[in-house]
PDB file of N, CA and C in Angstrom:
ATOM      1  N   UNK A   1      46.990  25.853  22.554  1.00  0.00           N
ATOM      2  CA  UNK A   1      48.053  26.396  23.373  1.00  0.00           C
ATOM      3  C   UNK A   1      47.741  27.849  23.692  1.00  0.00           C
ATOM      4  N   UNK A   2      47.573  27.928  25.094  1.00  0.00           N
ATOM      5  CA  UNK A   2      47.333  29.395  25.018  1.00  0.00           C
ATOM      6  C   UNK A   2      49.043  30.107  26.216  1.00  0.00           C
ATOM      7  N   UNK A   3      49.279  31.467  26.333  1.00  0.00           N
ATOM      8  CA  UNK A   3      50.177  31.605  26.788  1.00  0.00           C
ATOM      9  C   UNK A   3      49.611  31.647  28.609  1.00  0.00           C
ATOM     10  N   UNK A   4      50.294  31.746  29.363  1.00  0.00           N
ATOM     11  CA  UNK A   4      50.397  31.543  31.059  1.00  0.00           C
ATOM     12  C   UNK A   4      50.792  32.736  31.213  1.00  0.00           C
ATOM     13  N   UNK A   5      50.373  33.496  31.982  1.00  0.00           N
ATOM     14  CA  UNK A   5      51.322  34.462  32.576  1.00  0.00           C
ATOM     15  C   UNK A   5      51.323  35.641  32.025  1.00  0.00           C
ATOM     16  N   UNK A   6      52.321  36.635  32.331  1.00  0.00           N
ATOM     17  CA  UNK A   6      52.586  38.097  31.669  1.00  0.00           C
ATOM     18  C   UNK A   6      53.763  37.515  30.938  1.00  0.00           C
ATOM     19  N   UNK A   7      53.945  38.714  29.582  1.00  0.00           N
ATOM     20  CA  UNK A   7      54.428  38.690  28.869  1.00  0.00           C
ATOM     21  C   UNK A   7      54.983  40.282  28.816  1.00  0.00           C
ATOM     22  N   UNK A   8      56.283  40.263  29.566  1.00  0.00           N
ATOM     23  CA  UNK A   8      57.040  41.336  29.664  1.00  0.00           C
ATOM     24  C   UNK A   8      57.401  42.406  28.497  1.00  0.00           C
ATOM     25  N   UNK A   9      58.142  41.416  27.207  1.00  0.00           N
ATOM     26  CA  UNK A   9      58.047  42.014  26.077  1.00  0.00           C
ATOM     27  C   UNK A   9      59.840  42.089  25.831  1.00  0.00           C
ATOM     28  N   UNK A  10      60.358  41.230  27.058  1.00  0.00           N
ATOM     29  CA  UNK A  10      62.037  41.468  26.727  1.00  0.00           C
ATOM     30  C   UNK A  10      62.213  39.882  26.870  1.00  0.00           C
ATOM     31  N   UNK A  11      62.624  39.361  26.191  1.00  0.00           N
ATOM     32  CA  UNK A  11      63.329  37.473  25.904  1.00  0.00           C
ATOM     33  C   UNK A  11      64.694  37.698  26.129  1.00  0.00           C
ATOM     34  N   UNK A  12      65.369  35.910  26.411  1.00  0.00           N
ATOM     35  CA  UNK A  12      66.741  36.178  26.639  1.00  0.00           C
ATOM     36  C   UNK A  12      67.455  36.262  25.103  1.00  0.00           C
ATOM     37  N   UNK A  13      66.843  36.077  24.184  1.00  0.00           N
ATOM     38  CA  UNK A  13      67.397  36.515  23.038  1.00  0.00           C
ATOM     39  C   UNK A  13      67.441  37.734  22.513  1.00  0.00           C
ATOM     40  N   UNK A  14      66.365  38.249  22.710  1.00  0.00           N
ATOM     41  CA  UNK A  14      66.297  39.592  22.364  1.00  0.00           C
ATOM     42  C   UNK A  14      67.472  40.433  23.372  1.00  0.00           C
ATOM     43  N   UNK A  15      67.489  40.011  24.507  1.00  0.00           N
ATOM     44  CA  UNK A  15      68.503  40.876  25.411  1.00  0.00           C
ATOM     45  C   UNK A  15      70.119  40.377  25.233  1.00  0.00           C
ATOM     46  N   UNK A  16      70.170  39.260  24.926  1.00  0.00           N
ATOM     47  CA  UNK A  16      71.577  38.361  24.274  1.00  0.00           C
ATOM     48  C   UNK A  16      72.035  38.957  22.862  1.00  0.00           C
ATOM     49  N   UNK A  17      71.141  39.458  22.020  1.00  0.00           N
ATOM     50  CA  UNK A  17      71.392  39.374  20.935  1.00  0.00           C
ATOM     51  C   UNK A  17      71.668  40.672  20.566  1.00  0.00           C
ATOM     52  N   UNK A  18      72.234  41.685  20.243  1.00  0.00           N
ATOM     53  CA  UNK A  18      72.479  42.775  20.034  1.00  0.00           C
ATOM     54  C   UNK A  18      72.328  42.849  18.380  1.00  0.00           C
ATOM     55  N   UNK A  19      72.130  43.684  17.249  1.00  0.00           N
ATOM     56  CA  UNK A  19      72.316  43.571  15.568  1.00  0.00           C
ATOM     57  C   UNK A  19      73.286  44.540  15.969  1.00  0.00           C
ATOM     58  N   UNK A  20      74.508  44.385  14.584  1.00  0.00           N
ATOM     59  CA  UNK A  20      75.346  45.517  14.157  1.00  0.00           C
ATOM     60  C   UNK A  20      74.550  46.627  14.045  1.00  0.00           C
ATOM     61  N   UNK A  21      74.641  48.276  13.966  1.00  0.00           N
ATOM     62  CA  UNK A  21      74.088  49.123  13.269  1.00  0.00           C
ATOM     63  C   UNK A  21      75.241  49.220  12.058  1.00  0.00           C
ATOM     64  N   UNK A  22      74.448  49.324  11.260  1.00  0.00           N
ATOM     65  CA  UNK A  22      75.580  50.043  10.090  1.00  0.00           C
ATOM     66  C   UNK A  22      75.019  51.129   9.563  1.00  0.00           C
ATOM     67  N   UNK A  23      76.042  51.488   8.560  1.00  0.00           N
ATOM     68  CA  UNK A  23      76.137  52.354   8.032  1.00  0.00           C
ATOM     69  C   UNK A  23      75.936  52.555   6.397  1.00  0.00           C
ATOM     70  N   UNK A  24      75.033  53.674   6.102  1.00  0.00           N
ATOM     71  CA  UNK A  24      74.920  53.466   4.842  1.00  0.00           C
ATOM     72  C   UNK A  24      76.164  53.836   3.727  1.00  0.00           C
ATOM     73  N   UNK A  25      75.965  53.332   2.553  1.00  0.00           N
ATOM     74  CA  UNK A  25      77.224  53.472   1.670  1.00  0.00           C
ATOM     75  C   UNK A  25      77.052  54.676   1.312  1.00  0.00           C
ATOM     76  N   UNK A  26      78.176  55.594   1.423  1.00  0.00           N
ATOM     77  CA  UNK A  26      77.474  56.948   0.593  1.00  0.00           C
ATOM     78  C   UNK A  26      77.535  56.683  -1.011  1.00  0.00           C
ATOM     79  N   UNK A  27      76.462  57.481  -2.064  1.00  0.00           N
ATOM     80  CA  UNK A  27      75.953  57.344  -3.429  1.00  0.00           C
ATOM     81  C   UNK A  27      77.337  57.531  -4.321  1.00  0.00           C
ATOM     82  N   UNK A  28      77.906  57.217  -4.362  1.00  0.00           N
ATOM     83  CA  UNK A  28      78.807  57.142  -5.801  1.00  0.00           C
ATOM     84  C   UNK A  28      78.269  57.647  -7.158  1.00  0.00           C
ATOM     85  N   UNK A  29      78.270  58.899  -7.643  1.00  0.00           N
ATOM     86  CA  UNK A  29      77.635  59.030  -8.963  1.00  0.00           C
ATOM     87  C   UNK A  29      79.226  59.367  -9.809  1.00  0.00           C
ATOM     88  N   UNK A  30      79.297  59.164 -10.798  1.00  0.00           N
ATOM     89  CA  UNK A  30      80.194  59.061 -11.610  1.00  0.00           C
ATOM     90  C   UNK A  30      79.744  59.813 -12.331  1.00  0.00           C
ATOM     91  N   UNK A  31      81.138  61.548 -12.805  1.00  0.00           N
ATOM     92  CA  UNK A  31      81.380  62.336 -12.933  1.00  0.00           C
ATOM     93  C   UNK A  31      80.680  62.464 -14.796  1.00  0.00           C
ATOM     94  N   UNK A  32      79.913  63.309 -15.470  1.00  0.00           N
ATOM     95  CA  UNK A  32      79.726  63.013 -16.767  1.00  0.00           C
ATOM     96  C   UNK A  32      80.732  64.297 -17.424  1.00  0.00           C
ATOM     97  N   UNK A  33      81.159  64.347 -18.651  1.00  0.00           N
ATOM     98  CA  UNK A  33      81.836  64.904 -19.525  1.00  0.00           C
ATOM     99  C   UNK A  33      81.300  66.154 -20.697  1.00  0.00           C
ATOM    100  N   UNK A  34      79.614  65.964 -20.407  1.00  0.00           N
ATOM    101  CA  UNK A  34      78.626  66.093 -21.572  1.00  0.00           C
ATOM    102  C   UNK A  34      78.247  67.690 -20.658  1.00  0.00           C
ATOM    103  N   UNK A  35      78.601  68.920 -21.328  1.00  0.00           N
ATOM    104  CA  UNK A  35      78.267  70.391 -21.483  1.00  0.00           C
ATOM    105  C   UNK A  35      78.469  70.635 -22.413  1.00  0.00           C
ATOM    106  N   UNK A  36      76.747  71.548 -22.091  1.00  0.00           N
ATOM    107  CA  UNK A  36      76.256  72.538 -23.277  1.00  0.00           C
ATOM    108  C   UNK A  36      77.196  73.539 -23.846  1.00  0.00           C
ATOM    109  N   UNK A  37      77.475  73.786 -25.020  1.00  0.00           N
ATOM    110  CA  UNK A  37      77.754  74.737 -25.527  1.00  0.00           C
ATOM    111  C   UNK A  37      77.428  75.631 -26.379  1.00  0.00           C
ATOM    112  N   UNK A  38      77.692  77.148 -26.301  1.00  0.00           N
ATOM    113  CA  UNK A  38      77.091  78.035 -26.681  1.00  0.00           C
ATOM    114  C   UNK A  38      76.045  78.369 -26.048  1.00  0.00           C
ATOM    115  N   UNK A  39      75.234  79.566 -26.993  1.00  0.00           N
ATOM    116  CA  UNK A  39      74.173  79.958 -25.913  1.00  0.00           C
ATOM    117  C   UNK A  39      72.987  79.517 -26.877  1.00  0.00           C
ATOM    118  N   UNK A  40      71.552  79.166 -26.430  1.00  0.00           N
ATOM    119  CA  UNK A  40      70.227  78.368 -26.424  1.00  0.00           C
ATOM    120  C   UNK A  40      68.980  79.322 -26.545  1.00  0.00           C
ATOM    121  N   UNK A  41      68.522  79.697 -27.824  1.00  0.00           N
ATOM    122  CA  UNK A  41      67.995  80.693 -28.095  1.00  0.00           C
ATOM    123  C   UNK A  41      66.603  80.240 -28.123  1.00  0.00           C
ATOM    124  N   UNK A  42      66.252  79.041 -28.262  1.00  0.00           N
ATOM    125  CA  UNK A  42      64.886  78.628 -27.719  1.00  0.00           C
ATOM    126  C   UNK A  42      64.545  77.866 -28.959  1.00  0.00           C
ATOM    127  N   UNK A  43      64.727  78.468 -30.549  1.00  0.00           N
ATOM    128  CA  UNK A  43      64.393  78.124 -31.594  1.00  0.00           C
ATOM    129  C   UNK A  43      65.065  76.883 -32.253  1.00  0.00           C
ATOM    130  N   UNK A  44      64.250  75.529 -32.721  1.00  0.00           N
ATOM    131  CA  UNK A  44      65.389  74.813 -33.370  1.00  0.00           C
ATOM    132  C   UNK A  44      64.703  74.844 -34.622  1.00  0.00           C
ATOM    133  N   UNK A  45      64.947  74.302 -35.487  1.00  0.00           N
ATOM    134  CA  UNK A  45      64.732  73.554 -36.698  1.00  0.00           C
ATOM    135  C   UNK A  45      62.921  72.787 -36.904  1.00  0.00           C
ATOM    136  N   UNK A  46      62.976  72.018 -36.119  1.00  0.00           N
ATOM    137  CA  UNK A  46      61.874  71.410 -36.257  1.00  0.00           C
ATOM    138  C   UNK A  46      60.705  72.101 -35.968  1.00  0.00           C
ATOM    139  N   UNK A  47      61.108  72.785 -34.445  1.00  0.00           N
ATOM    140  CA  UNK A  47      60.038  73.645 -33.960  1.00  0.00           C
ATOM    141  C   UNK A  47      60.107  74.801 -35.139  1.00  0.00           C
ATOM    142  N   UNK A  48      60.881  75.555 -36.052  1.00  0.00           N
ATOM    143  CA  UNK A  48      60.283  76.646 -36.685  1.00  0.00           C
ATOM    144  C   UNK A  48      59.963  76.138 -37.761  1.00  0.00           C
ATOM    145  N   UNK A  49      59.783  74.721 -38.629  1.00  0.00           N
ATOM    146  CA  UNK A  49      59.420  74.149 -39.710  1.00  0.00           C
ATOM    147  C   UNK A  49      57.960  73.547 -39.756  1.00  0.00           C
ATOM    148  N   UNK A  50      57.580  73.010 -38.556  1.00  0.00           N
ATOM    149  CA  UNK A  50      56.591  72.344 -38.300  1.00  0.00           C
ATOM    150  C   UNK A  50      55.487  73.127 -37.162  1.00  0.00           C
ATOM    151  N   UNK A  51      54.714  74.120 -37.587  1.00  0.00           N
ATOM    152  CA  UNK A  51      54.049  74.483 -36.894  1.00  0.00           C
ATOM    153  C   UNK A  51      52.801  74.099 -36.376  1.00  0.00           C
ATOM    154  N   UNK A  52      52.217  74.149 -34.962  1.00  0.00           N
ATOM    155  CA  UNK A  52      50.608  73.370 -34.783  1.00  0.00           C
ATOM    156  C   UNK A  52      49.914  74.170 -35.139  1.00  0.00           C
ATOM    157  N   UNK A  53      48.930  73.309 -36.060  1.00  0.00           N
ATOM    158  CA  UNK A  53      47.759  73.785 -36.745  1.00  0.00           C
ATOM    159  C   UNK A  53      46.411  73.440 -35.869  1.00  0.00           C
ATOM    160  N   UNK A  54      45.420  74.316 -35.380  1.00  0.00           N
ATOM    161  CA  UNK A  54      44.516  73.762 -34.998  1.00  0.00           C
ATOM    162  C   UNK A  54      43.404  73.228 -36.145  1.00  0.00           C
ATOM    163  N   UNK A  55      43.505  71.668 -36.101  1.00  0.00           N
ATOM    164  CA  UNK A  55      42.729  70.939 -36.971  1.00  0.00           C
ATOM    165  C   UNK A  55      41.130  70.900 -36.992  1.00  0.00           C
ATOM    166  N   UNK A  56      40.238  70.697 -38.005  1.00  0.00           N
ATOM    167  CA  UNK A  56      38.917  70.617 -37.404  1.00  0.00           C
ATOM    168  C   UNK A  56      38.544  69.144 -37.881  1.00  0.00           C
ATOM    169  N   UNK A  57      37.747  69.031 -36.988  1.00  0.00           N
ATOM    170  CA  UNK A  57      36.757  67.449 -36.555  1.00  0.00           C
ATOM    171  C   UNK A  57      35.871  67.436 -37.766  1.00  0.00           C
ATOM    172  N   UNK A  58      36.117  66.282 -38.082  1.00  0.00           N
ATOM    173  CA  UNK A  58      35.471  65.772 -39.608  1.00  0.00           C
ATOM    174  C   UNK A  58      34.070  65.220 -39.282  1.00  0.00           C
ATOM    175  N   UNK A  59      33.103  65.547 -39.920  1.00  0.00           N
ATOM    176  CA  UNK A  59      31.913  65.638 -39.727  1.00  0.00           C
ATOM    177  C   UNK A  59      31.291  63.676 -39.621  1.00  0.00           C
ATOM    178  N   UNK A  60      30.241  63.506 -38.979  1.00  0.00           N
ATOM    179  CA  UNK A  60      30.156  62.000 -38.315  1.00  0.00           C
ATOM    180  C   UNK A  60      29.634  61.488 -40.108  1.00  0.00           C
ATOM    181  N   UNK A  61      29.977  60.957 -40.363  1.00  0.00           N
ATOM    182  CA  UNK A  61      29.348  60.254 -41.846  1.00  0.00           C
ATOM    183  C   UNK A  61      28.368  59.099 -41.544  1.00  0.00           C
ATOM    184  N   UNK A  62      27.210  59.332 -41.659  1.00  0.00           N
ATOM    185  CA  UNK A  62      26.166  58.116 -41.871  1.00  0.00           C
ATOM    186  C   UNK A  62      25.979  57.263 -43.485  1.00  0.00           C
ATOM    187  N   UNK A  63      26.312  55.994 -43.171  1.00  0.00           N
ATOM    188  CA  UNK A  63      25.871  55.330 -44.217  1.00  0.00           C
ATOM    189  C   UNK A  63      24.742  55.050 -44.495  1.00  0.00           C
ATOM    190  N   UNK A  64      23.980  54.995 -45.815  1.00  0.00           N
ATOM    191  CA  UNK A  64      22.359  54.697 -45.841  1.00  0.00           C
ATOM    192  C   UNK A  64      22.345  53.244 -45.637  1.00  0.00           C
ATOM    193  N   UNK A  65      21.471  52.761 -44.751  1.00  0.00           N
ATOM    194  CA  UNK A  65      21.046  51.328 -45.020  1.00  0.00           C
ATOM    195  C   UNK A  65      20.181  50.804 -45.654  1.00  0.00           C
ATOM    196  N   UNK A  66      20.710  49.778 -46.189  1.00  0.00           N
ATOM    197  CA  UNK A  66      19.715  48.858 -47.092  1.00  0.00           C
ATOM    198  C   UNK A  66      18.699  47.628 -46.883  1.00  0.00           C
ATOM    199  N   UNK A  67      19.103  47.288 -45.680  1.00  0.00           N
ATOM    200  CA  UNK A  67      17.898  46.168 -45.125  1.00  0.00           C
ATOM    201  C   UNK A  67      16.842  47.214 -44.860  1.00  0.00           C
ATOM    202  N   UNK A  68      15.581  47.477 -45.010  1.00  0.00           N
ATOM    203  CA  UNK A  68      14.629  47.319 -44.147  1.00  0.00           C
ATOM    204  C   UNK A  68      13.767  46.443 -44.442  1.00  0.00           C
ATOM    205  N   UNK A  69      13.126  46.661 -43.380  1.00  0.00           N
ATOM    206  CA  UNK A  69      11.901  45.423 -42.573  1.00  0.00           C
ATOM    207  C   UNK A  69      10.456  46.103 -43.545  1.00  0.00           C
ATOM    208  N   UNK A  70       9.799  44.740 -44.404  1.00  0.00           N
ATOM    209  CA  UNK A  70       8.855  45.051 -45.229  1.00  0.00           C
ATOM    210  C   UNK A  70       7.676  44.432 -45.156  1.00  0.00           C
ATOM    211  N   UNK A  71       6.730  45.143 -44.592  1.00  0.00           N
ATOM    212  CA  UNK A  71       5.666  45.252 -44.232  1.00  0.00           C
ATOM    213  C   UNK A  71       5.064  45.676 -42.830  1.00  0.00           C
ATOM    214  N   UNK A  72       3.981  45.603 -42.066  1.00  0.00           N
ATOM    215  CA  UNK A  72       3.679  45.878 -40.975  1.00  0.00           C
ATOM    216  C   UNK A  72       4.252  44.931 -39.768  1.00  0.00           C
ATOM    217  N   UNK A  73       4.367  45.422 -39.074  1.00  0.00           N
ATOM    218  CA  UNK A  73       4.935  44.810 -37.756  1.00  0.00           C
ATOM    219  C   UNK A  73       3.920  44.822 -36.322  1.00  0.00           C
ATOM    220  N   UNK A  74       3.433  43.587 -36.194  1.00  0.00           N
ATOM    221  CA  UNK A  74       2.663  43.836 -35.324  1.00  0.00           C
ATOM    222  C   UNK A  74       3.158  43.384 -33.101  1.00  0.00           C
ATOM    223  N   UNK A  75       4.180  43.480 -33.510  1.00  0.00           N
ATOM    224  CA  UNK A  75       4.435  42.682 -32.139  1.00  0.00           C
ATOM    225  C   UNK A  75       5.002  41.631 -31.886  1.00  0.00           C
ATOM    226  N   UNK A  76       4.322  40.825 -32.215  1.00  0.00           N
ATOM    227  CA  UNK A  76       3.874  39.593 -31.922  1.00  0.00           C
ATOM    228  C   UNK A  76       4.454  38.742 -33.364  1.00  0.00           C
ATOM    229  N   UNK A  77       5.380  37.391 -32.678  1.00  0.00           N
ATOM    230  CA  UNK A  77       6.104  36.162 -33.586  1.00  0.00           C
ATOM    231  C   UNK A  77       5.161  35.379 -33.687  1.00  0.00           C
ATOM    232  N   UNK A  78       5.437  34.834 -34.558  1.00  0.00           N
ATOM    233  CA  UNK A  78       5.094  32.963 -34.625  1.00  0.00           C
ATOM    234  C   UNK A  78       5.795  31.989 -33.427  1.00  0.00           C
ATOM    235  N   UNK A  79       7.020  33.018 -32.833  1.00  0.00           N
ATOM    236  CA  UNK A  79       7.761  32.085 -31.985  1.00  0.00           C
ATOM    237  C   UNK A  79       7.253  32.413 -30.475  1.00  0.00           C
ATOM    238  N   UNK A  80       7.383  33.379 -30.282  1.00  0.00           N
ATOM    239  CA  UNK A  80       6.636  34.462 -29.386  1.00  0.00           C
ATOM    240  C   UNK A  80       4.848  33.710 -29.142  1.00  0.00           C
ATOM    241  N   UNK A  81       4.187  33.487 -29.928  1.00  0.00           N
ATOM    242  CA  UNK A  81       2.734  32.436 -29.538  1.00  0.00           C
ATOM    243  C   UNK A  81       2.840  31.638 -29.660  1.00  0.00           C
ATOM    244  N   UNK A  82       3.681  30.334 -30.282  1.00  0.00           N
ATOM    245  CA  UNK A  82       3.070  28.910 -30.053  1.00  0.00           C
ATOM    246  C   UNK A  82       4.622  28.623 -28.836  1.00  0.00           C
ATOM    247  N   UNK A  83       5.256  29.238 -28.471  1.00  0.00           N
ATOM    248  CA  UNK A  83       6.263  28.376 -27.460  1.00  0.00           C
ATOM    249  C   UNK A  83       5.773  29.631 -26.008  1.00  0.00           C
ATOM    250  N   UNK A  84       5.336  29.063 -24.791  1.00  0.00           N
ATOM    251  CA  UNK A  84       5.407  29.572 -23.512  1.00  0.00           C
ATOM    252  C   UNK A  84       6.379  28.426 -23.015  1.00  0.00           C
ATOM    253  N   UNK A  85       6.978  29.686 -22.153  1.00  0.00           N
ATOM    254  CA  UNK A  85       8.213  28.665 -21.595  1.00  0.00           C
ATOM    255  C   UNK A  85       7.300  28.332 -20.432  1.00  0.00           C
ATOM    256  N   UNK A  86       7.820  27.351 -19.829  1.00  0.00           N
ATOM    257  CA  UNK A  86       6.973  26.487 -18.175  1.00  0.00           C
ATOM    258  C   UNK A  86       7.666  27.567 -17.227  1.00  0.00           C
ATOM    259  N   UNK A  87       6.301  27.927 -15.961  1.00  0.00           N
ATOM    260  CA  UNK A  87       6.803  28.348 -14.996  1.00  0.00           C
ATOM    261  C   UNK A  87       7.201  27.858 -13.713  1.00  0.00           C
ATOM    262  N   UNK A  88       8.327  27.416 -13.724  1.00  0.00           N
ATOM    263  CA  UNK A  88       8.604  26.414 -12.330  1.00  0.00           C
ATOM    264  C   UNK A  88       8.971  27.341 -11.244  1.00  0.00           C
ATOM    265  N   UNK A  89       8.680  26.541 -10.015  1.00  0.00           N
ATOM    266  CA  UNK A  89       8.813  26.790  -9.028  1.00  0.00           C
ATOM    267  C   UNK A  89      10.167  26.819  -8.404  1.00  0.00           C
ATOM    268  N   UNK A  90      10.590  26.972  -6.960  1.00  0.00           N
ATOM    269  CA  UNK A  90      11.847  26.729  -6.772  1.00  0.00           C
ATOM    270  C   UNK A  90      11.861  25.794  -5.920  1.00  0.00           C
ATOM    271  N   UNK A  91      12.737  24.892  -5.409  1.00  0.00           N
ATOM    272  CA  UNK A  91      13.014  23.845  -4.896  1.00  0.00           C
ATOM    273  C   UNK A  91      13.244  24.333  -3.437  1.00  0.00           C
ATOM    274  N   UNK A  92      12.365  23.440  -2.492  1.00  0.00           N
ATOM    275  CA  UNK A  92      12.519  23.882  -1.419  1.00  0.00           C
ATOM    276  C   UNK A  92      14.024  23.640  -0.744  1.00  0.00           C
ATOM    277  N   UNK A  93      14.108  23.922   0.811  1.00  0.00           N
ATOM    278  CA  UNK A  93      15.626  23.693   1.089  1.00  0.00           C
ATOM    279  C   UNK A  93      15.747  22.397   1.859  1.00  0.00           C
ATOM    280  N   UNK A  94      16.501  21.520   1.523  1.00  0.00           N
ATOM    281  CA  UNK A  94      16.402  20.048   1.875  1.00  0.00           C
ATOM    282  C   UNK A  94      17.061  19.867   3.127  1.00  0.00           C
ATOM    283  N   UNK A  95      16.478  19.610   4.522  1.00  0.00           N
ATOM    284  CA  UNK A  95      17.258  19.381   5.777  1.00  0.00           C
ATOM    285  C   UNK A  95      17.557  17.784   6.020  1.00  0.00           C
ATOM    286  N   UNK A  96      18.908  17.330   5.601  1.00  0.00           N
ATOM    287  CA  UNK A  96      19.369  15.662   5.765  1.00  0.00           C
ATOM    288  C   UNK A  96      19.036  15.491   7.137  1.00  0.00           C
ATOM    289  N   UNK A  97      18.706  14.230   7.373  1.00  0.00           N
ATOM    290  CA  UNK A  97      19.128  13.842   8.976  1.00  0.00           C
ATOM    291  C   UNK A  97      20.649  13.833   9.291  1.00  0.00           C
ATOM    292  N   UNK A  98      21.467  14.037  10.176  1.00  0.00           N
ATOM    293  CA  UNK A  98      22.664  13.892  10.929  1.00  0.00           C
ATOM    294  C   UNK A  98      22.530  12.306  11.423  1.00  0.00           C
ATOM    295  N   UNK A  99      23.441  12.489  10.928  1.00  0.00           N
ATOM    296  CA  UNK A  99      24.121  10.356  11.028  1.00  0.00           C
ATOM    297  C   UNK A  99      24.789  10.443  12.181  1.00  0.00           C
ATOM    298  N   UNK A 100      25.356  12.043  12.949  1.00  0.00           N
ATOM    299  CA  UNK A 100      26.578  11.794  14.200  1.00  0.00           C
ATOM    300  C   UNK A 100      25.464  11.557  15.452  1.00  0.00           C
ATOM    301  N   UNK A 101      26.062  10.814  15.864  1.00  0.00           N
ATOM    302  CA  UNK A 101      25.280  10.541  17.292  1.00  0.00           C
ATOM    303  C   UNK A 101      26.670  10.234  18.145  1.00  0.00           C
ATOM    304  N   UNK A 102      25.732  10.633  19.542  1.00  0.00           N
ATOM    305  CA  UNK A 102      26.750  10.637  20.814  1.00  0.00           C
ATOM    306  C   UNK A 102      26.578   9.463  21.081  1.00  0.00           C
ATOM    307  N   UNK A 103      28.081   8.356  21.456  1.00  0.00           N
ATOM    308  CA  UNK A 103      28.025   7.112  21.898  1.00  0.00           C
ATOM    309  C   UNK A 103      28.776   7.264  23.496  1.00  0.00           C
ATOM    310  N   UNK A 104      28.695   6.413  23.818  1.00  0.00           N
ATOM    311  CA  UNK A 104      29.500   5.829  25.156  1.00  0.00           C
ATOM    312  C   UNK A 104      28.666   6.617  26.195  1.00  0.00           C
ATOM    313  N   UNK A 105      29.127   6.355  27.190  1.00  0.00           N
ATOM    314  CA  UNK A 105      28.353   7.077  28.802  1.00  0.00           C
ATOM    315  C   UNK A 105      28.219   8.444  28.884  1.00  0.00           C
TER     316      UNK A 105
END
């Protein structure tokens, strides 16, 4: 389906149909009861009891290990020389014949 013609950009609905505008609700905040009293000297309790200490970083601890490997190391496994894996090739890309054929006149 394709469209015919110009496409003005005004329908009889769109020109029939008018929306309400409205109006927004104004915010209702409900009144609180809760003031400060007295005056706020900066200092409480906790803050003058608990002071920050700059801490220092605890040094990295190495554990000694106890496995090591005993004797010479030359490279080379037992698994490593008697298994070579096979080197295969890759599979070429397979083109099917097409079964559709054109019938009739």
């Amino acid at each position: 389906l394709r469209p015919e013609g110009e496409f003005g950009g005004s329908t009889t609905t769109s020109s029939t149909f008018i929306g309400p505008n409205g109006e927004r609700v104004a915010l209702a905040r409900p009144a609180d009861n809760l003031r400060a009293e007295g005056e706020f000297g900066g200092n409480t309790t906790n803050a003058s009891t608990y002071v920050p200490v700059d801490g220092e970083r605890t040094s990295l601890l190495r554990r000694a290990d106890n496995l090591r490997p005993e004797g010479d190391f030359g490279g080379v496994t037992t698994t490593s020389s008697t298994y070579v894996g096979p080197n295969g090739d890759r599979v070429g890309l397979a083109r099917r014949p097409d079964n559709l054929r054109s019938e009739g006149d």
